[in-house]
PDB file of N, CA and C in Angstrom:
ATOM      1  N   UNK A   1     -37.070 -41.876 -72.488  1.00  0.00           N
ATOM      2  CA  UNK A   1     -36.768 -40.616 -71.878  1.00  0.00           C
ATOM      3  C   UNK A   1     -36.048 -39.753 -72.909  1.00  0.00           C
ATOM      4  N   UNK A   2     -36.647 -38.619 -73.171  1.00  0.00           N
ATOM      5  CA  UNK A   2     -35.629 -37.463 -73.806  1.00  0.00           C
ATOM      6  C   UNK A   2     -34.539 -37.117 -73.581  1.00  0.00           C
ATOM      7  N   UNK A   3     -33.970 -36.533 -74.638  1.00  0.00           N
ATOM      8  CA  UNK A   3     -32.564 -35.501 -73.499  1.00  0.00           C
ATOM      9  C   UNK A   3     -33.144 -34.641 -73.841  1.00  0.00           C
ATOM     10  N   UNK A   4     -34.132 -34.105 -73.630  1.00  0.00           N
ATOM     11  CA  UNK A   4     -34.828 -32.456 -73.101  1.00  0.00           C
ATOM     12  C   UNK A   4     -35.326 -32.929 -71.804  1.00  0.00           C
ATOM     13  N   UNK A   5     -35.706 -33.987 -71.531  1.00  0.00           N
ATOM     14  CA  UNK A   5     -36.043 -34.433 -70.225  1.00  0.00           C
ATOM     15  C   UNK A   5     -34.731 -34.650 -69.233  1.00  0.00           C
ATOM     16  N   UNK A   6     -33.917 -35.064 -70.034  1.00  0.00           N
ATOM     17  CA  UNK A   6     -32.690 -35.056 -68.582  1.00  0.00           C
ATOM     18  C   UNK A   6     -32.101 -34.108 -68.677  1.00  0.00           C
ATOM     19  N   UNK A   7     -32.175 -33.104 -69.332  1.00  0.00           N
ATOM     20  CA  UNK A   7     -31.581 -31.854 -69.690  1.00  0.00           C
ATOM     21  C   UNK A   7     -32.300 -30.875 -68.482  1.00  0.00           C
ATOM     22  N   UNK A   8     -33.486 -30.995 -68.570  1.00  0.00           N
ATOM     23  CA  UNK A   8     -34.249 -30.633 -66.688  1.00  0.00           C
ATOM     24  C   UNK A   8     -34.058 -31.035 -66.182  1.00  0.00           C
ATOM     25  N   UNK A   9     -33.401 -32.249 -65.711  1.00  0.00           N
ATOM     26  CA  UNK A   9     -33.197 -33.080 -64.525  1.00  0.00           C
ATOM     27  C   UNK A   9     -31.876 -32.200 -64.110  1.00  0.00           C
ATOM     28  N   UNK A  10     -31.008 -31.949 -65.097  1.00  0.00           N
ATOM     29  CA  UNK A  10     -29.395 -31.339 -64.760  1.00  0.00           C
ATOM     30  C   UNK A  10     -29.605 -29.885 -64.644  1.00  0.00           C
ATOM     31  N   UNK A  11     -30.779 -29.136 -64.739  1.00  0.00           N
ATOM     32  CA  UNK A  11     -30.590 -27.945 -64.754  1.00  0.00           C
ATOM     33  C   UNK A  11     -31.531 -27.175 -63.639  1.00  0.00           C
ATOM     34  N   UNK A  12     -32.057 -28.344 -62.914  1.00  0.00           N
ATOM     35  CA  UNK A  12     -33.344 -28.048 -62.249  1.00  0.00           C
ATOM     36  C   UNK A  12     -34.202 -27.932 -62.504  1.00  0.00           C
ATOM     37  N   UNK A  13     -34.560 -28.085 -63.754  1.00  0.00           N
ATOM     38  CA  UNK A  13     -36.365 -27.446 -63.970  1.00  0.00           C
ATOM     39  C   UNK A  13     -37.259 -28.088 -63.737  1.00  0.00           C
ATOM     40  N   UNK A  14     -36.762 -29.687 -63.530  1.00  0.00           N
ATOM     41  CA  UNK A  14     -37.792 -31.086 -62.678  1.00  0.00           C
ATOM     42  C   UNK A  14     -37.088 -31.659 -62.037  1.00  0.00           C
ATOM     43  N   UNK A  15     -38.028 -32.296 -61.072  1.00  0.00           N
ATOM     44  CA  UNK A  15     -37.717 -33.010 -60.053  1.00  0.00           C
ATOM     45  C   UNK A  15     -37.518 -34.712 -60.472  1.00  0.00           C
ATOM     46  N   UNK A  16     -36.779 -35.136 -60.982  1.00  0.00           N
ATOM     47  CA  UNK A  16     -37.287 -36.654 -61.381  1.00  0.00           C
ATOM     48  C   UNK A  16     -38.075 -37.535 -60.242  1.00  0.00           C
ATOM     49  N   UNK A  17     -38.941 -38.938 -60.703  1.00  0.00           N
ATOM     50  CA  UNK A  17     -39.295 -39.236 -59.403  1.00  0.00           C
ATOM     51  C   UNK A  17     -38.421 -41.135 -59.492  1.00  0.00           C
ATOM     52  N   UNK A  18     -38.376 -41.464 -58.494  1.00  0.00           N
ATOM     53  CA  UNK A  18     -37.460 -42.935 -58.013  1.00  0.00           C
ATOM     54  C   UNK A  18     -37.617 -43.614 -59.573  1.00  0.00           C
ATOM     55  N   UNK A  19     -38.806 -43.949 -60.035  1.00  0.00           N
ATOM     56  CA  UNK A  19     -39.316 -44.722 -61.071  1.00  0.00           C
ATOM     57  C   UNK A  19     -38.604 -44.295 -62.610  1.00  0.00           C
ATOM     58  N   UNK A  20     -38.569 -42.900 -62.855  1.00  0.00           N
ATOM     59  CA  UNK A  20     -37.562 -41.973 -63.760  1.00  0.00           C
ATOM     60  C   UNK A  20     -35.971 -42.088 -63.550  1.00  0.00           C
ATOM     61  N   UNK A  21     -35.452 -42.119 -62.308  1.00  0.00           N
ATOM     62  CA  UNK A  21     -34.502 -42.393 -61.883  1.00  0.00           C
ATOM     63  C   UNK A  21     -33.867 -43.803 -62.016  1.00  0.00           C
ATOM     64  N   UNK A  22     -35.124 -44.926 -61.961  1.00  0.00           N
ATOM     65  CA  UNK A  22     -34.211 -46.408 -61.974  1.00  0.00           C
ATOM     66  C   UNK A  22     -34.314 -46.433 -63.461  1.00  0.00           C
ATOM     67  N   UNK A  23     -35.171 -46.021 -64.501  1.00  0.00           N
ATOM     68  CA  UNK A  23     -35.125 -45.982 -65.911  1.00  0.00           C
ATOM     69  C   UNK A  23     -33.986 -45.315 -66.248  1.00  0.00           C
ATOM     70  N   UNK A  24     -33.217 -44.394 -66.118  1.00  0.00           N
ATOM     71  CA  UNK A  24     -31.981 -43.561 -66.047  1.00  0.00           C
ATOM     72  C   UNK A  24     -31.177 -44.486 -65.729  1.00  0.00           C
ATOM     73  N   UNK A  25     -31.094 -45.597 -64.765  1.00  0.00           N
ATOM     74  CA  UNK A  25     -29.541 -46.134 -64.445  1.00  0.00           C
ATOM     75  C   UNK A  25     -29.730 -46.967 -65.415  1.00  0.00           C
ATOM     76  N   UNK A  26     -30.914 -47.653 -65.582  1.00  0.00           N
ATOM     77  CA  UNK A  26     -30.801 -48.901 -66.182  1.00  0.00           C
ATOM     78  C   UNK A  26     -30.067 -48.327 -67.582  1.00  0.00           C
ATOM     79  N   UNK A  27     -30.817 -47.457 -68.250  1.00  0.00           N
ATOM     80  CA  UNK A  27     -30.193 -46.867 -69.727  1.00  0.00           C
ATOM     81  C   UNK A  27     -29.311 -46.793 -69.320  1.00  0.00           C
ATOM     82  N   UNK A  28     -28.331 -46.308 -68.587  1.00  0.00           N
ATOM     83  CA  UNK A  28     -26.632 -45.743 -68.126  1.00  0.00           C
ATOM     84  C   UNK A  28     -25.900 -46.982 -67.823  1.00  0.00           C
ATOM     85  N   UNK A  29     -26.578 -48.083 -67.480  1.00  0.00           N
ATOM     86  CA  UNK A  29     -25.985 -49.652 -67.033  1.00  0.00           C
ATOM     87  C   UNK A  29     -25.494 -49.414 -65.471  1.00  0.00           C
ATOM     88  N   UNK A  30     -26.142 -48.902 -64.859  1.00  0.00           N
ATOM     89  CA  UNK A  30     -25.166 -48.198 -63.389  1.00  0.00           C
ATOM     90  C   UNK A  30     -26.520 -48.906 -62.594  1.00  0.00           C
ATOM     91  N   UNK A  31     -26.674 -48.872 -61.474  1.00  0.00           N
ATOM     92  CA  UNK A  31     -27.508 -49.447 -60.060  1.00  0.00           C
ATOM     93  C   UNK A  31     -27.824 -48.071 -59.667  1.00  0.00           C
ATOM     94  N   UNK A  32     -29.222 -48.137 -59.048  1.00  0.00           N
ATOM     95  CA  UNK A  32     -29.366 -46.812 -58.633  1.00  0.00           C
ATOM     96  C   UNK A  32     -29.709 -46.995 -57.081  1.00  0.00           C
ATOM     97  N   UNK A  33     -28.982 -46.369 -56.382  1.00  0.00           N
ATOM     98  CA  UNK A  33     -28.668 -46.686 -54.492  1.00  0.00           C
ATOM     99  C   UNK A  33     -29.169 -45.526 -53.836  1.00  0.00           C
ATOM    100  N   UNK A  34     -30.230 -45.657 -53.168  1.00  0.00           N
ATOM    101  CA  UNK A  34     -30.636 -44.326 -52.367  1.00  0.00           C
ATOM    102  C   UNK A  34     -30.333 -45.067 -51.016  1.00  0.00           C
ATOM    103  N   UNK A  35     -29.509 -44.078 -50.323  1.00  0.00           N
ATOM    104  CA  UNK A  35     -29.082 -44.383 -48.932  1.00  0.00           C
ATOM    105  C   UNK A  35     -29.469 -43.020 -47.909  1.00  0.00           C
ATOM    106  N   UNK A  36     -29.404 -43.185 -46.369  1.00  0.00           N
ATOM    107  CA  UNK A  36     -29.818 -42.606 -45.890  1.00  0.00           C
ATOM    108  C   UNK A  36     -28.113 -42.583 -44.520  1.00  0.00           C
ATOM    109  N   UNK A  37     -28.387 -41.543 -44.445  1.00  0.00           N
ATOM    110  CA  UNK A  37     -27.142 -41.458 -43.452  1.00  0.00           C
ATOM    111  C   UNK A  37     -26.894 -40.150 -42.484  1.00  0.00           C
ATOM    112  N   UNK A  38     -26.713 -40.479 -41.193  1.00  0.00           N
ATOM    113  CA  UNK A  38     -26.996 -39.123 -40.252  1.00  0.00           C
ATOM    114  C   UNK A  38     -26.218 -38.002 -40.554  1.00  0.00           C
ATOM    115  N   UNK A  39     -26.723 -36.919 -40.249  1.00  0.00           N
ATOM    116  CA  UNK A  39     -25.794 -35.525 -40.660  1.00  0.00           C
ATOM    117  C   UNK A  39     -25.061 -35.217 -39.703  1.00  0.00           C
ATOM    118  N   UNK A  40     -24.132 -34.159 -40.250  1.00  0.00           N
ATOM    119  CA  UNK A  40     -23.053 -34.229 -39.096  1.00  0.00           C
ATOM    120  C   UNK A  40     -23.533 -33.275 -38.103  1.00  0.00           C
ATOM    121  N   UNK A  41     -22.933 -33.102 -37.121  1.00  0.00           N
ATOM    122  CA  UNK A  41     -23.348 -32.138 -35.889  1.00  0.00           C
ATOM    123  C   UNK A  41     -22.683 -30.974 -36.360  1.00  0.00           C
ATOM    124  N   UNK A  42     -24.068 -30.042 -35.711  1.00  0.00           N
ATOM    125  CA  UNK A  42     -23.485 -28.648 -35.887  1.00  0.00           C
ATOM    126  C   UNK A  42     -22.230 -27.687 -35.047  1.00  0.00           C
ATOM    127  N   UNK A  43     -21.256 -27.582 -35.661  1.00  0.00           N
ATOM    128  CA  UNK A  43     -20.624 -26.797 -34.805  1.00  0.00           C
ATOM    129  C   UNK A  43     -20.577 -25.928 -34.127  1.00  0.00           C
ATOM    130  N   UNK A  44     -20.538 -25.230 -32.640  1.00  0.00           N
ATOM    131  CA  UNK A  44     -20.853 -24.207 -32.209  1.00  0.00           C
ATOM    132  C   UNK A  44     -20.190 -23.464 -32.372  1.00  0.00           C
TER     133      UNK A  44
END
């Protein structure tokens, strides 16, 4: 992976996809955790 490539990832200009993303932690030594969790209620 470039850093012109993660340099779009931080600036928006791409979308990375899961597979780009676990290559990213692994280089970084970090776990990469996609979680899912309910949103809060809207206040009236």
């Amino acid at each position: 992976m470039t850093q012109s490539a993660v340099a779009r990832f931080e600036t928006g200009g791409t979308v990375p996809t899961l597979p780009v993303l676990e290559r990213l932690a692994r280089a970084l030594g970090v776990e990469l955790a996609v979680t899912f969790s309910p949103r809060a209620a809207a206040q009236p």
